[in-house]
N, C-alpha and C. Protein backbone atom coordinates (compact mmCIF):
# COMPACT_ATOMS: atom_id res chain seq x y z
N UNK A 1 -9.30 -8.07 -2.81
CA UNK A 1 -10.28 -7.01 -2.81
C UNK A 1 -10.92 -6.88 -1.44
N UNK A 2 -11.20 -8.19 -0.54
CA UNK A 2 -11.63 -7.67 0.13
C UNK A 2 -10.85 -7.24 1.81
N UNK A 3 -9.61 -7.16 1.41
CA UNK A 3 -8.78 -6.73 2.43
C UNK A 3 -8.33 -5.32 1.92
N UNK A 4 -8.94 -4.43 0.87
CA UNK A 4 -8.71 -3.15 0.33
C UNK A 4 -9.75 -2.50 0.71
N UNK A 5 -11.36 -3.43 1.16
CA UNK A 5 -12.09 -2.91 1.99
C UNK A 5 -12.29 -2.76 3.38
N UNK A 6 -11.42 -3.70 4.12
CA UNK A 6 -11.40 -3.76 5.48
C UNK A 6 -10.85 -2.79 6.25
N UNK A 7 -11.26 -2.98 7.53
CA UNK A 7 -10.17 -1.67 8.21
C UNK A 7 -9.27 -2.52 8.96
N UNK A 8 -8.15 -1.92 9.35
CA UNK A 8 -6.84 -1.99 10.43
C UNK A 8 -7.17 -3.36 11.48
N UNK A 9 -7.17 -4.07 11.75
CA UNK A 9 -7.61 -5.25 12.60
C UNK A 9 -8.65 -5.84 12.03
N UNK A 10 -9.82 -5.64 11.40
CA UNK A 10 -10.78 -6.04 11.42
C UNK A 10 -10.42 -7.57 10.33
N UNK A 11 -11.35 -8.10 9.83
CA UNK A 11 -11.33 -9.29 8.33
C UNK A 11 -12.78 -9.04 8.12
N UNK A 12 -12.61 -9.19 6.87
CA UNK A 12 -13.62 -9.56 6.21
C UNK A 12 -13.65 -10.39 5.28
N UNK A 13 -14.85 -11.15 5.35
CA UNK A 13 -14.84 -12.54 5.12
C UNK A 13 -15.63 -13.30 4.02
N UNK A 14 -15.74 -13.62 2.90
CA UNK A 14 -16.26 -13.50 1.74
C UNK A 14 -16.37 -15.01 1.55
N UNK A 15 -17.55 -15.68 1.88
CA UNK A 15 -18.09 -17.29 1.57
C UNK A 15 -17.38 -17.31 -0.06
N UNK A 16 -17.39 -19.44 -0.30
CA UNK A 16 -16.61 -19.47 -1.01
C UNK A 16 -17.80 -20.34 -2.16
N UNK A 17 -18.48 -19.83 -1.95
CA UNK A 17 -19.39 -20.01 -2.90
C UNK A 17 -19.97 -19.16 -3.78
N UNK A 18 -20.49 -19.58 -5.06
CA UNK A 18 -20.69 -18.39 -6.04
C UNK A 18 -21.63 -17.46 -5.60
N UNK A 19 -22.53 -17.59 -4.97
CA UNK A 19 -23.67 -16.67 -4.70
C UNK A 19 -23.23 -15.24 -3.28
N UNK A 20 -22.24 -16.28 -2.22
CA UNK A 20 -21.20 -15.38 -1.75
C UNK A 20 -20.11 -14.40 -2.48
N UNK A 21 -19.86 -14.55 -3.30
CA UNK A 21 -18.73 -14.37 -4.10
C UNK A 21 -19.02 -13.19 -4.92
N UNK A 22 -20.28 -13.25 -5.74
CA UNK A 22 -20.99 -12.53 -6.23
C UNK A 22 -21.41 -11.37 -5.55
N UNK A 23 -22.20 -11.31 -4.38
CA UNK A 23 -22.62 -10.67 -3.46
C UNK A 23 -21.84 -9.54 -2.91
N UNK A 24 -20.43 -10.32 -3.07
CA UNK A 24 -19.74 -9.24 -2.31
C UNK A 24 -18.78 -8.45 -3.68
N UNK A 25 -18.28 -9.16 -4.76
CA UNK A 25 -18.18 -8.82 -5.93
C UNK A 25 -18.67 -7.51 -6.30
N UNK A 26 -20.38 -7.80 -6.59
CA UNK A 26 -21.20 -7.17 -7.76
C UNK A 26 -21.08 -5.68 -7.49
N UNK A 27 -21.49 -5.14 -5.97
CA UNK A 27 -21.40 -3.93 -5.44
C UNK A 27 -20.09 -2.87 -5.43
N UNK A 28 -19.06 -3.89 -5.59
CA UNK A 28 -17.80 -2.83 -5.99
C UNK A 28 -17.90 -1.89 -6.94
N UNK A 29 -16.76 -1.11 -6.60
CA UNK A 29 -16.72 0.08 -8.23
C UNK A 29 -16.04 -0.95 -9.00
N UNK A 30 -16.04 -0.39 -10.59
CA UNK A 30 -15.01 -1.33 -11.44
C UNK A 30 -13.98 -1.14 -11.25
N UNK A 31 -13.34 0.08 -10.47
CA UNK A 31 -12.37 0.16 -10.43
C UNK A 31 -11.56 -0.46 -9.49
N UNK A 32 -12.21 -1.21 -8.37
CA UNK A 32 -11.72 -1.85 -7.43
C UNK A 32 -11.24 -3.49 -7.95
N UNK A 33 -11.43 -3.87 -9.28
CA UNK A 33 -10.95 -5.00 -9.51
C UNK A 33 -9.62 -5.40 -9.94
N UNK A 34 -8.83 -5.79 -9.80
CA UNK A 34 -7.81 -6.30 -10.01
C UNK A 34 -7.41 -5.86 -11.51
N UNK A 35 -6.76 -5.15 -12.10
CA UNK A 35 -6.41 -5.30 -13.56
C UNK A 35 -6.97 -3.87 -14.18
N UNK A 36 -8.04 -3.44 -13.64
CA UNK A 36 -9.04 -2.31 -13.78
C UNK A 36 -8.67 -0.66 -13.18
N UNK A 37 -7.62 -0.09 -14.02
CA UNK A 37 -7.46 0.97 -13.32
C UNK A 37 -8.07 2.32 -13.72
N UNK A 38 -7.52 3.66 -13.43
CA UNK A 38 -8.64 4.70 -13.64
C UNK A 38 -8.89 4.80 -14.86
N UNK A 39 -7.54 4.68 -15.90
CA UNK A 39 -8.23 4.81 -17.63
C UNK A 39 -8.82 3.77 -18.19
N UNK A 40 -8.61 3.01 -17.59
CA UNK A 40 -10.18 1.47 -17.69
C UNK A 40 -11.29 2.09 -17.33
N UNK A 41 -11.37 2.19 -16.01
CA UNK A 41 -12.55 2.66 -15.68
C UNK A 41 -13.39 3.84 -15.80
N UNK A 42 -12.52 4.84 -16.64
CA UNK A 42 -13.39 5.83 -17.58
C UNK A 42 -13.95 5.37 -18.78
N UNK A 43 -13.00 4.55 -19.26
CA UNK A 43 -13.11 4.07 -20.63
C UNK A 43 -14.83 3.17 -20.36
N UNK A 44 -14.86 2.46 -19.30
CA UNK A 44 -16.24 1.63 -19.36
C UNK A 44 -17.35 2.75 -18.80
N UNK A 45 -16.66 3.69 -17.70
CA UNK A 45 -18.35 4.69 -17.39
C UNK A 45 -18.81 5.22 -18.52
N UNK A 46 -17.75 5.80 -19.37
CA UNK A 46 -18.34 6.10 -20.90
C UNK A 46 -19.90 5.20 -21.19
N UNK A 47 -19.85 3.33 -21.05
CA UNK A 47 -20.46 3.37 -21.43
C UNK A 47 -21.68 2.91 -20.29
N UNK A 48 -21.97 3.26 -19.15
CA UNK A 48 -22.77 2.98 -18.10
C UNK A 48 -22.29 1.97 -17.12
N UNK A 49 -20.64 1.24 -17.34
CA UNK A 49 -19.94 0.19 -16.63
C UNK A 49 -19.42 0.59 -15.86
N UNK A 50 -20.17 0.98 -14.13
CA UNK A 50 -18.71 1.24 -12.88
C UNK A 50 -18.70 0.57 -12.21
N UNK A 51 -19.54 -0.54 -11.76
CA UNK A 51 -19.70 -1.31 -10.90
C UNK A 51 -18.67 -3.34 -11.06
N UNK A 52 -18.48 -3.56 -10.66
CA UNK A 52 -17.84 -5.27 -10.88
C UNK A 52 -19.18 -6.13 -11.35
N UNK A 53 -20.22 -5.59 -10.93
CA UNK A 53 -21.44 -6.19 -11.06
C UNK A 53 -22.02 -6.20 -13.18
N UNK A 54 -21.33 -4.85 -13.38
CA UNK A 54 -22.02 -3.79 -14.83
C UNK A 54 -20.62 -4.83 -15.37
N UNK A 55 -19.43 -4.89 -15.04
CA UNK A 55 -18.95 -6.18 -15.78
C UNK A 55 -18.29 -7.37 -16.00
N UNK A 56 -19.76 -8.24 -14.82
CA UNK A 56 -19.96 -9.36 -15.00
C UNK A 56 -21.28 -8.83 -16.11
N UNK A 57 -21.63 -8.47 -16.08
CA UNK A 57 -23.34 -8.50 -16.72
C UNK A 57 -23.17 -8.39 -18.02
N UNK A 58 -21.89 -7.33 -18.84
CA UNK A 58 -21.44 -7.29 -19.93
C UNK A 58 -20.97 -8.33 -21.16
N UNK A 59 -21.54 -8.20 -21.96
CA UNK A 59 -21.07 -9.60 -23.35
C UNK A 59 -19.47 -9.29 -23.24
N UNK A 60 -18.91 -10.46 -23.36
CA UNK A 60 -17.14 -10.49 -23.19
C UNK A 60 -16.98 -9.29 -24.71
N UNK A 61 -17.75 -9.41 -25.78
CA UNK A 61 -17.26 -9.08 -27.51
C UNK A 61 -17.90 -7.49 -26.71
N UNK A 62 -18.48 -6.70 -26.03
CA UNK A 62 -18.55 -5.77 -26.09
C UNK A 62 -17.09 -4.98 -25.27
N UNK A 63 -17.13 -5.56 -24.07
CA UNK A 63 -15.94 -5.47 -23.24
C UNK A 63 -14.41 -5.55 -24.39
N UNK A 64 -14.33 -6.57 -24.90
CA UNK A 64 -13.61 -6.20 -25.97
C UNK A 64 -13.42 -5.26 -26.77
N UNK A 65 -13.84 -4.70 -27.26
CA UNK A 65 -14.29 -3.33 -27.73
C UNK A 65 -13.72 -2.11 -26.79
N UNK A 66 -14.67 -2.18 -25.69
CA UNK A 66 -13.81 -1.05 -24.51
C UNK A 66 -12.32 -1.19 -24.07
N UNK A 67 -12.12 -2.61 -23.34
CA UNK A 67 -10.82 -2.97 -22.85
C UNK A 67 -9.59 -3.29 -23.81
N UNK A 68 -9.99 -3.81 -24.86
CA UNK A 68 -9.18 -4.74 -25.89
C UNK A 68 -8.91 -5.82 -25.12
N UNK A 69 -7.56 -6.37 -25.36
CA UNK A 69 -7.07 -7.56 -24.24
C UNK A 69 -7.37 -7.85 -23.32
N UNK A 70 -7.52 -6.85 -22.26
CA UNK A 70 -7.42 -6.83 -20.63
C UNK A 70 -8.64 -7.13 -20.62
N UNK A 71 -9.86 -7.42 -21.36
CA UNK A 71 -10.98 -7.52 -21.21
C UNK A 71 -11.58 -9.10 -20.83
N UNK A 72 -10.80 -10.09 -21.65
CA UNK A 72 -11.24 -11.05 -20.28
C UNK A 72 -10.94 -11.62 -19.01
N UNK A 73 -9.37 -11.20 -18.88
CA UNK A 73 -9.39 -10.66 -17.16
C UNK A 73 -10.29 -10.13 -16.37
N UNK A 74 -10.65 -8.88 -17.26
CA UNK A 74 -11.59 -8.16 -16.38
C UNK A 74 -12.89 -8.82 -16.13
N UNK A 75 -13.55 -9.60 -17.13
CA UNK A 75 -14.82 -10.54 -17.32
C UNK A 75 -14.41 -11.71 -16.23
N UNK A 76 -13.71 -12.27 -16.27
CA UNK A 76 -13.07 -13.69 -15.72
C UNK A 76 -13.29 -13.23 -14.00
N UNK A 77 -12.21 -12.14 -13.78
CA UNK A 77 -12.64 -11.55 -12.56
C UNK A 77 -13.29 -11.02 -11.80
N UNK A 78 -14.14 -10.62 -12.57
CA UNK A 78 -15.89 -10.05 -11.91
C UNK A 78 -16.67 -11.32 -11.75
N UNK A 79 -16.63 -12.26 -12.47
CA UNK A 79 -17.12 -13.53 -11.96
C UNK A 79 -16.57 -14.44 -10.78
N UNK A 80 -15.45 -13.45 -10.16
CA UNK A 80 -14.80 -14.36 -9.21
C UNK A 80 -13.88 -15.64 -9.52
N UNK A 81 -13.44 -15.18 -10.60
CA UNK A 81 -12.23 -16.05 -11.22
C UNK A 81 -11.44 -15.61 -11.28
N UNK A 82 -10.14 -16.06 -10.63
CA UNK A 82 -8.51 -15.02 -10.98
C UNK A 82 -7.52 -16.18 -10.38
N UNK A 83 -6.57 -16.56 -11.19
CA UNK A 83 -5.76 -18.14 -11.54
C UNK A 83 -4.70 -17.48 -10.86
N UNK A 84 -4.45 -16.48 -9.81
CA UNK A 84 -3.33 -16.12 -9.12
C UNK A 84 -2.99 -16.69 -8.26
N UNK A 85 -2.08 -17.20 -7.30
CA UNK A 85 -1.88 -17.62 -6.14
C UNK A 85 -2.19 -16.73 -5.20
N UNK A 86 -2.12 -17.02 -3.63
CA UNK A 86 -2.87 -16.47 -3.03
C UNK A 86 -1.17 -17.15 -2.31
N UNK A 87 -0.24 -15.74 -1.50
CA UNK A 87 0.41 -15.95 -0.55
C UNK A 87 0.26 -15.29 0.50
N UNK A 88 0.21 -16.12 1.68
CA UNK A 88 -0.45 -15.97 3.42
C UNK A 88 0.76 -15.45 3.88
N UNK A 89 0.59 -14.51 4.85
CA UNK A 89 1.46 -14.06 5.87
C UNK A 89 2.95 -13.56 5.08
N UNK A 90 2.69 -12.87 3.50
CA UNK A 90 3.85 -12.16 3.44
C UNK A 90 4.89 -11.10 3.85
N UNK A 91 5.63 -11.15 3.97
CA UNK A 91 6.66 -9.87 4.94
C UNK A 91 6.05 -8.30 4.42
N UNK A 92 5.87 -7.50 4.90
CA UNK A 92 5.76 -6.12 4.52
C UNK A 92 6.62 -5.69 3.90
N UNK A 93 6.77 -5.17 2.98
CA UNK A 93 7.94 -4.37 2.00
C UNK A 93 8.65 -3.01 2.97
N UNK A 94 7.47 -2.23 3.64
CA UNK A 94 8.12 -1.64 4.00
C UNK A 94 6.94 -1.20 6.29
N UNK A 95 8.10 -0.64 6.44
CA UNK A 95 7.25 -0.34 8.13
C UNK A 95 8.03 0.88 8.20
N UNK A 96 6.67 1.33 8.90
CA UNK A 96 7.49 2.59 9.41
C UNK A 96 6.73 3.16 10.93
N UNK A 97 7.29 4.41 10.81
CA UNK A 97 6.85 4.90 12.03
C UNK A 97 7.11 7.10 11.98
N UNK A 98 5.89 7.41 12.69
CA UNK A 98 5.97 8.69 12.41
C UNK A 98 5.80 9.37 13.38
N UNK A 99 6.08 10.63 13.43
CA UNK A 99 6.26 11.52 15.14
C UNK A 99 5.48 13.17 14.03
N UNK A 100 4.42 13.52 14.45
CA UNK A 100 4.06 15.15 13.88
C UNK A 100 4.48 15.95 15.38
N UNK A 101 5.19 17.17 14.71
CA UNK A 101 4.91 18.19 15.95
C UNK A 101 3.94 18.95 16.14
N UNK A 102 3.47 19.65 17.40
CA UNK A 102 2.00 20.79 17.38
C UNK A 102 2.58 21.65 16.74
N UNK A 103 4.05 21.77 16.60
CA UNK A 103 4.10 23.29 16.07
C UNK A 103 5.31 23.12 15.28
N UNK A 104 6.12 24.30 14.66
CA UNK A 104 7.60 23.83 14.17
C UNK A 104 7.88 23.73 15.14
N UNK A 105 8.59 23.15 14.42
CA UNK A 105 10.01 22.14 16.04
C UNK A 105 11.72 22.78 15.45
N UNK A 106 12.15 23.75 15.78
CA UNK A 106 13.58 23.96 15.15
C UNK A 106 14.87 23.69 15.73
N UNK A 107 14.30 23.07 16.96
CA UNK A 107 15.60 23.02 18.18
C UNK A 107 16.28 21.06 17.59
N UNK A 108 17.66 21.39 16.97
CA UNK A 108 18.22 20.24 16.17
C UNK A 108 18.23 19.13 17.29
N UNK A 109 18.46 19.32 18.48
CA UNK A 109 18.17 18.28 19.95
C UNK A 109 17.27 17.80 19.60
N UNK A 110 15.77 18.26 19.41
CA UNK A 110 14.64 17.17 19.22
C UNK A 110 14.60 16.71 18.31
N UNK A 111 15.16 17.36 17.27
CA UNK A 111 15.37 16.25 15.88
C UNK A 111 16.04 14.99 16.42
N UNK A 112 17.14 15.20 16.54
CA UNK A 112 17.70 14.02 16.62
C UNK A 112 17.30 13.06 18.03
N UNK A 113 16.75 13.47 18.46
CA UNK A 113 15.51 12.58 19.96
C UNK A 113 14.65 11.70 18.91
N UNK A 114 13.69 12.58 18.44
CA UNK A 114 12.52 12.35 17.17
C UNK A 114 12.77 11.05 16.84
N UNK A 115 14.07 11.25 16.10
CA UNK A 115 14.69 10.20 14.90
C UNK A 115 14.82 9.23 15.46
N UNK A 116 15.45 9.04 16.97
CA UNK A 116 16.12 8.33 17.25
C UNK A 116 15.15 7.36 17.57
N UNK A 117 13.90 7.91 18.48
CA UNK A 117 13.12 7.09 19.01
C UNK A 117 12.37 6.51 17.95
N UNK A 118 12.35 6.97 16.64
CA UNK A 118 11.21 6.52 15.86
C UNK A 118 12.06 5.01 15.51
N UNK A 119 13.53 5.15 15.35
CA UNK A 119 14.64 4.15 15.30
C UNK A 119 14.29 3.27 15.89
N UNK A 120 14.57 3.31 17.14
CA UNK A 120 14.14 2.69 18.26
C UNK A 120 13.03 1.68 18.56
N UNK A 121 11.59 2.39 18.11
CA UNK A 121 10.27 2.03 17.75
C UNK A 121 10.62 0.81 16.25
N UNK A 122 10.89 1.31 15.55
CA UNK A 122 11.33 0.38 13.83
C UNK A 122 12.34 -0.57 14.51
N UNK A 123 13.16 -0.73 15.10
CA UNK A 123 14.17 -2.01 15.49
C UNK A 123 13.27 -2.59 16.39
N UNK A 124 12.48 -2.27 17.40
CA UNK A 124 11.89 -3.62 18.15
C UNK A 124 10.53 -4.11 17.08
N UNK A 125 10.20 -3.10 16.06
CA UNK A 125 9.34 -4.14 15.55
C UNK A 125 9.86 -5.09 14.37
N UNK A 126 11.08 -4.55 14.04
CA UNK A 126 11.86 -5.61 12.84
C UNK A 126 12.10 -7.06 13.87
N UNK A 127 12.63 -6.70 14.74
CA UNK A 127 13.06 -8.13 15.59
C UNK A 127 11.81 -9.00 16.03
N UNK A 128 10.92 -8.07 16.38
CA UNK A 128 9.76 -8.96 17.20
C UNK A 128 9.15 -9.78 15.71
N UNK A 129 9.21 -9.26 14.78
CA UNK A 129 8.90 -9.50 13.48
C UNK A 129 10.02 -10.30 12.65
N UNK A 130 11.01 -10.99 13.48
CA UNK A 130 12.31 -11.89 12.68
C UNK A 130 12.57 -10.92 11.34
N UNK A 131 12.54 -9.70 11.06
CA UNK A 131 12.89 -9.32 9.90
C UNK A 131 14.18 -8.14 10.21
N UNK A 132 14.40 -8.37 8.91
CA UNK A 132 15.74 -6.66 8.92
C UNK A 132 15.17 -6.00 7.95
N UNK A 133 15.67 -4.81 8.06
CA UNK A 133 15.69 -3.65 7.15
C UNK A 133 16.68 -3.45 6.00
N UNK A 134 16.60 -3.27 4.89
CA UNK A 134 17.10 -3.69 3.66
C UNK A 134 17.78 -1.15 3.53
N UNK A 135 17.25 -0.99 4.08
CA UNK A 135 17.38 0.60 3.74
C UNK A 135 16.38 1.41 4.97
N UNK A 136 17.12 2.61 5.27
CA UNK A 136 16.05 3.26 6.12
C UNK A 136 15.80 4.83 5.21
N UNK A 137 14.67 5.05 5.26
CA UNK A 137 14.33 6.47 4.68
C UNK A 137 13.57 7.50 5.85
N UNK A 138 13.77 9.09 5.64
CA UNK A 138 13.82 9.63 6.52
C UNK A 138 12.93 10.83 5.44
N UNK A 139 11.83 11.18 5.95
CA UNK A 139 10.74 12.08 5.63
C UNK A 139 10.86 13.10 6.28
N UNK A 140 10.82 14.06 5.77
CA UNK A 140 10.66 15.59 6.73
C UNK A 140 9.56 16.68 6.14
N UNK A 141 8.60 16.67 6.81
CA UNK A 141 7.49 17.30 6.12
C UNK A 141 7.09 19.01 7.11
N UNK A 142 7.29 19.94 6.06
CA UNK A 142 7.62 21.20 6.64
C UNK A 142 6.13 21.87 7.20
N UNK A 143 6.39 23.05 7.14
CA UNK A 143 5.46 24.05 7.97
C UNK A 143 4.19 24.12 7.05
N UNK A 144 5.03 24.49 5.44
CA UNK A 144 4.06 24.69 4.27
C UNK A 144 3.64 23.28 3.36
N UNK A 145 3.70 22.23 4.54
CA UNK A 145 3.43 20.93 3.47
C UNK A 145 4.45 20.48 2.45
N UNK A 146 5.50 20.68 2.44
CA UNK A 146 5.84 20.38 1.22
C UNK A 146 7.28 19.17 2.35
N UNK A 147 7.82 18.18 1.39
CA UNK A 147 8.58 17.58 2.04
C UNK A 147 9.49 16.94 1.44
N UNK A 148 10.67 16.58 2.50
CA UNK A 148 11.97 16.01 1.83
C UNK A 148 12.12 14.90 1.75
N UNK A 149 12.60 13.85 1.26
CA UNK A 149 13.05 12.59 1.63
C UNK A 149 14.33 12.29 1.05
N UNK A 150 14.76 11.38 2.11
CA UNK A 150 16.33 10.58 1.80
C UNK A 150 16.42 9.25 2.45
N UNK A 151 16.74 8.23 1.27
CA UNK A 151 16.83 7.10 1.43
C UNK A 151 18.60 6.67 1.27
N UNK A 152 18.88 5.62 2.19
CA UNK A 152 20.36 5.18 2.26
C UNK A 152 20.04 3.49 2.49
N UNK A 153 20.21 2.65 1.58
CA UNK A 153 20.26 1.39 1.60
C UNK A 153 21.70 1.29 2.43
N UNK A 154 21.21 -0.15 3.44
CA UNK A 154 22.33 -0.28 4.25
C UNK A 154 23.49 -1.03 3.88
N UNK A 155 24.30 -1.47 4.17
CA UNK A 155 25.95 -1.91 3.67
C UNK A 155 25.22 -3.29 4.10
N UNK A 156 24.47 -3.63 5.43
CA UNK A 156 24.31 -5.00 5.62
C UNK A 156 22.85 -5.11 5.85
N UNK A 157 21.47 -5.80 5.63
CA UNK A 157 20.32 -5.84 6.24
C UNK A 157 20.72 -5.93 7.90
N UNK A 158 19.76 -5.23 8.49
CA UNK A 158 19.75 -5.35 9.67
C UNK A 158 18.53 -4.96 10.38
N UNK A 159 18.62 -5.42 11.53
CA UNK A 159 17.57 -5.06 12.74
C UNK A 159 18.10 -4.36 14.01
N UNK A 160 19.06 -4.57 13.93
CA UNK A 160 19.81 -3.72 15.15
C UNK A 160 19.70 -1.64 14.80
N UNK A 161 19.33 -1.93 16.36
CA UNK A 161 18.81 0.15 16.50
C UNK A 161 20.19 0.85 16.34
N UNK A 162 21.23 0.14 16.49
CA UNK A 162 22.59 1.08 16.41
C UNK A 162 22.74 1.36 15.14
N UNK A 163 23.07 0.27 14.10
CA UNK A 163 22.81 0.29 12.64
C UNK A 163 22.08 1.42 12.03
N UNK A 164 20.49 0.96 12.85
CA UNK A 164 19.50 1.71 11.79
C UNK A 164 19.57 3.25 12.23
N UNK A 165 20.24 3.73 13.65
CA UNK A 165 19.99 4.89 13.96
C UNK A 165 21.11 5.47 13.51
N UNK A 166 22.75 4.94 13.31
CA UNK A 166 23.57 5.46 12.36
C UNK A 166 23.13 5.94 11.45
N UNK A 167 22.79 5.27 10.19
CA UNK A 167 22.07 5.57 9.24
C UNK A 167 21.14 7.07 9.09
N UNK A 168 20.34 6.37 10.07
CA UNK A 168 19.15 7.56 10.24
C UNK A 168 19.78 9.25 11.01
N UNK A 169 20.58 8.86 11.97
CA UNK A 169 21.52 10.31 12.03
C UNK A 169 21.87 10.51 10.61
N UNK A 170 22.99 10.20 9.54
CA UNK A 170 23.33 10.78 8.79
C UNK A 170 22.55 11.26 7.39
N UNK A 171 21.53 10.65 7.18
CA UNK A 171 20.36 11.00 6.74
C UNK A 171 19.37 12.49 7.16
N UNK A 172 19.27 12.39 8.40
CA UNK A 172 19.07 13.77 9.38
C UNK A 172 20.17 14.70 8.76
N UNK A 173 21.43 14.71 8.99
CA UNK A 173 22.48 15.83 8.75
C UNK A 173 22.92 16.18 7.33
N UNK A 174 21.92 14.92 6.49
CA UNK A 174 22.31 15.80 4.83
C UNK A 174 20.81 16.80 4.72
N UNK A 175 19.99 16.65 5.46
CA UNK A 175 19.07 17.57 5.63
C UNK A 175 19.53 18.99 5.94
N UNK A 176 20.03 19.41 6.66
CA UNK A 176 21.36 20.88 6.95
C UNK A 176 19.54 21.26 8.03
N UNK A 177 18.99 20.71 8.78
CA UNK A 177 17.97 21.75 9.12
C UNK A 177 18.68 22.17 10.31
């Protein structure tokens, strides 16, 4: 939770004591807790519950009632209890990288510049990052907002820009732009 509040570089840092814990807890929406999503969290504003704070404060047998099951998760975890593991420094599922133009762009040369470099950009950070790419996907978002995508899982994981920019050319050319 509290890396869903942080920004881009920053940490934030939550003492590991109950009165810390609480503190930074209580002030959330309910919906920011773990387990608690939007038809939970209508289901409790119904009854004055939006906060992590409104349920810790709640009798578990009423929460029952609102949540059914999920309800002492939700109790357990507003108190700053949650029996999950905690894994450090996991790989990103996915990275990317994006190029907007000021204007349409229709000349197929800069497409395939675009692509290439964004390629380019994604292979030195897979390597600097010991990782490969499992698939590359290719977004194309038009004049009127609306947009395409095409994904091609690769024959081998890789990090190499020749690989990923193969790929990413022929991905470009089932586009027909």
């Amino acid at each position: 939770m509290a890396a869903a509040v942080t920004a881009p570089g920053a940490a934030t840092i939550v003492g590991h004591g109950p009165y810390e814990i609480a503190a930074f807890l209580r002030p959330q929406p309910a919906v920011a807790l773990p387990g608690v999503g939007p038809v939970s969290a209508r289901s409790l504003a119904r009854y004055g519950i939006t906060t992590v704070g409104d349920i810790a404060d709640t009798p578990p047998a009423t929460l029952q009632r609102i949540l059914g099951t999920a309800a002492r998760q939700a109790h357990d975890r507003a108190h700053g209890q949650d029996d999950r593991s905690v894994v450090p420094a996991v790989a990103p599922k996915t990275i990317s990288a994006s190029r907007r133009f000021d204007r349409d762009e229709l000349d197929p040369d800069q497409h395939h510049r675009t692509v290439l470099g964004l390629i380019e950009q994604l292979g030195a950070r897979l390597r600097d990052e010991q990782s490969v790419a499992q698939a590359v996907t290719l977004t194309v978002t038009y004049a009127n907002r609306t947009s395409t995508t095409r994904t091609r899982t690769l024959i081998e994981p890789t990090a190499h820009t020749a690989d990923l920019g193969a790929t990413a050319r022929e991905l470009l050319a089932l586009l027909g732009l």
